[in-house]
Protein backbone atom coordinates (compact mmCIF):
# COMPACT_ATOMS: atom_id res chain seq x y z
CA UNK A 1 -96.79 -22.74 104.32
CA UNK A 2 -93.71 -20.74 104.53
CA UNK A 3 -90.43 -22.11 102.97
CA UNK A 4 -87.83 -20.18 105.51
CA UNK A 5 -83.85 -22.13 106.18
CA UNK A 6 -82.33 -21.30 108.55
CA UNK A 7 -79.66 -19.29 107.83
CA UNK A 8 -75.90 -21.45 107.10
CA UNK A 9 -73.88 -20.06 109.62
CA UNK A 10 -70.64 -19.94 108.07
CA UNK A 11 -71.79 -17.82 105.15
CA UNK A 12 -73.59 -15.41 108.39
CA UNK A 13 -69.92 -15.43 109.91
CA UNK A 14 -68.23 -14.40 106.26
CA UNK A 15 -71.03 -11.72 105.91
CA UNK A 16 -71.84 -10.58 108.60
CA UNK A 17 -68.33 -10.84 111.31
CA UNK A 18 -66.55 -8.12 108.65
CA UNK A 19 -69.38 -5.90 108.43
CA UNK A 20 -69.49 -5.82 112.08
CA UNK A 21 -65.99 -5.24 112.85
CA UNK A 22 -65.98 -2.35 110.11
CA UNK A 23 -68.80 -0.41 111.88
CA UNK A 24 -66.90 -1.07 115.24
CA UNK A 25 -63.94 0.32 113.60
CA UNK A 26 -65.49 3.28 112.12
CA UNK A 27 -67.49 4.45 114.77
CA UNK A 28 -65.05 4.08 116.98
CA UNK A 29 -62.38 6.86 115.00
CA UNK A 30 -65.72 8.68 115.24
CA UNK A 31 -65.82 8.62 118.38
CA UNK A 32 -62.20 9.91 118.93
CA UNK A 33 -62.13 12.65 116.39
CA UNK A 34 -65.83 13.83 118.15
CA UNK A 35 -64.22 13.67 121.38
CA UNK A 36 -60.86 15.20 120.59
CA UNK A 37 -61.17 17.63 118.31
CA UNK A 38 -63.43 20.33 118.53
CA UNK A 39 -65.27 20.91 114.94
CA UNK A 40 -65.72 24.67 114.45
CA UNK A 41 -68.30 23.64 111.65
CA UNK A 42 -70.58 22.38 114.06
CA UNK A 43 -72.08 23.65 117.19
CA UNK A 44 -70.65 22.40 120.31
CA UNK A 45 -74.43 21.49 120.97
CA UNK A 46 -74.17 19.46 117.61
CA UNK A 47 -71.07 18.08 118.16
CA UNK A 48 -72.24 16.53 121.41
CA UNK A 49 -75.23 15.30 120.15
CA UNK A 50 -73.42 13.40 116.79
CA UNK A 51 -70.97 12.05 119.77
CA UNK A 52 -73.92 10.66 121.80
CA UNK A 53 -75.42 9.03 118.90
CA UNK A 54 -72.14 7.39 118.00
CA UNK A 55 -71.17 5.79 121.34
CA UNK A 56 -75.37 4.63 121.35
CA UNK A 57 -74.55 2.93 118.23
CA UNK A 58 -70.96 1.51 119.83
CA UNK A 59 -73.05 -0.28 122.30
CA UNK A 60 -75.83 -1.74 119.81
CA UNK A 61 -73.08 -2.73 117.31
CA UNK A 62 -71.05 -4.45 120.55
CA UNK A 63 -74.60 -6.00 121.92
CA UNK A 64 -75.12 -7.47 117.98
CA UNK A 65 -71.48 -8.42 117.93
CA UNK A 66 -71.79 -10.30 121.29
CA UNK A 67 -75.13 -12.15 120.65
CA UNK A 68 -73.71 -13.08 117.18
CA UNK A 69 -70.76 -14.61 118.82
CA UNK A 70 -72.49 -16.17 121.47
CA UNK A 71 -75.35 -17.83 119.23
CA UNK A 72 -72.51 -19.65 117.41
CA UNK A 73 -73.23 -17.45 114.31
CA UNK A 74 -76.83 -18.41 114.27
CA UNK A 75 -78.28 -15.27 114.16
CA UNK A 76 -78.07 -12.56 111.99
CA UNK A 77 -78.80 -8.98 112.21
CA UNK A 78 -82.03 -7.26 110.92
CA UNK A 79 -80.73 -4.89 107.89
CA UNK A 80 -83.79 -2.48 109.94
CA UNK A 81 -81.10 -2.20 112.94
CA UNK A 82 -78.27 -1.71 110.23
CA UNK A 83 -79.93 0.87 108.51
CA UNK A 84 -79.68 3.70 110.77
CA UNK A 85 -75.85 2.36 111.87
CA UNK A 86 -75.28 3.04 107.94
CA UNK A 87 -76.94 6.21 107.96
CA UNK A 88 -74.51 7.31 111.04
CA UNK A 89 -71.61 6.21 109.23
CA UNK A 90 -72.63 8.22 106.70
CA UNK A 91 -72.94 11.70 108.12
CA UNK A 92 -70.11 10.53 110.39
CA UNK A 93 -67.73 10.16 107.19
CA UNK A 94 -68.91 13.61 105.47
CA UNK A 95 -68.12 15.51 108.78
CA UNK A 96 -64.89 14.08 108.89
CA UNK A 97 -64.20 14.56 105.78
CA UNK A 98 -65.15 18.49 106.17
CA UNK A 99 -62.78 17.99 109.35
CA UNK A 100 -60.02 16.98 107.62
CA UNK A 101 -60.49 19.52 104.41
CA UNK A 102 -60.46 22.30 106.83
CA UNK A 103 -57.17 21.55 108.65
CA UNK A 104 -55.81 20.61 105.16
CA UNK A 105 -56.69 24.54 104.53
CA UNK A 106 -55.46 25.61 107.05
């Protein structure tokens, strides 16, 4: 017999709203530096792609966002779907940060 609660959702909404918002918020200045700037690092090719794979990941953080609202805060989000939200952020962050090295440079 499994021994699963259900999650409280007030410590879901404490957790989990922030964490939300923050990858809202961070992908979307990655989404405005991809599509305003043009990163002579990367390949325009590259570029595109990393820009594509951001606004995917606006739309599953928004759909997450939206059935976590709409649930009441019942329902949480599977740290598998997170995981590769993370990962974006990641690489996201280091190519800004090359970004913003360069013009510093130049």
């Amino acid at each position: 017999m499994s021994n699963t609660a259900s999650p409280d959702p007030e410590i879901l909404r404490q957790i989990l709203e922030p964490l939300l918002e923050d990858f809202a918020y961070w992908f979307d200045r990655s989404q405005k530096l991809l599509s305003d700037e043009r990163l002579t690092f990367l390949t325009e090719a590259q570029q595109q792609q990393l820009l594509q794979r951001v606004q995917n990941a606006i739309k599953e953080v928004g759909v997450a966002t939206s059935l976590f609202k709409i649930t009441g805060h019942q329902v949480g989000v599977d740290m598998a779907t997170m995981r590769p939200w993370h990962e974006l952020l990641v690489e996201c962050q280091a190519v800004g940060m090359r970004y913003y090295r360069n013009q510093a440079i130049s």
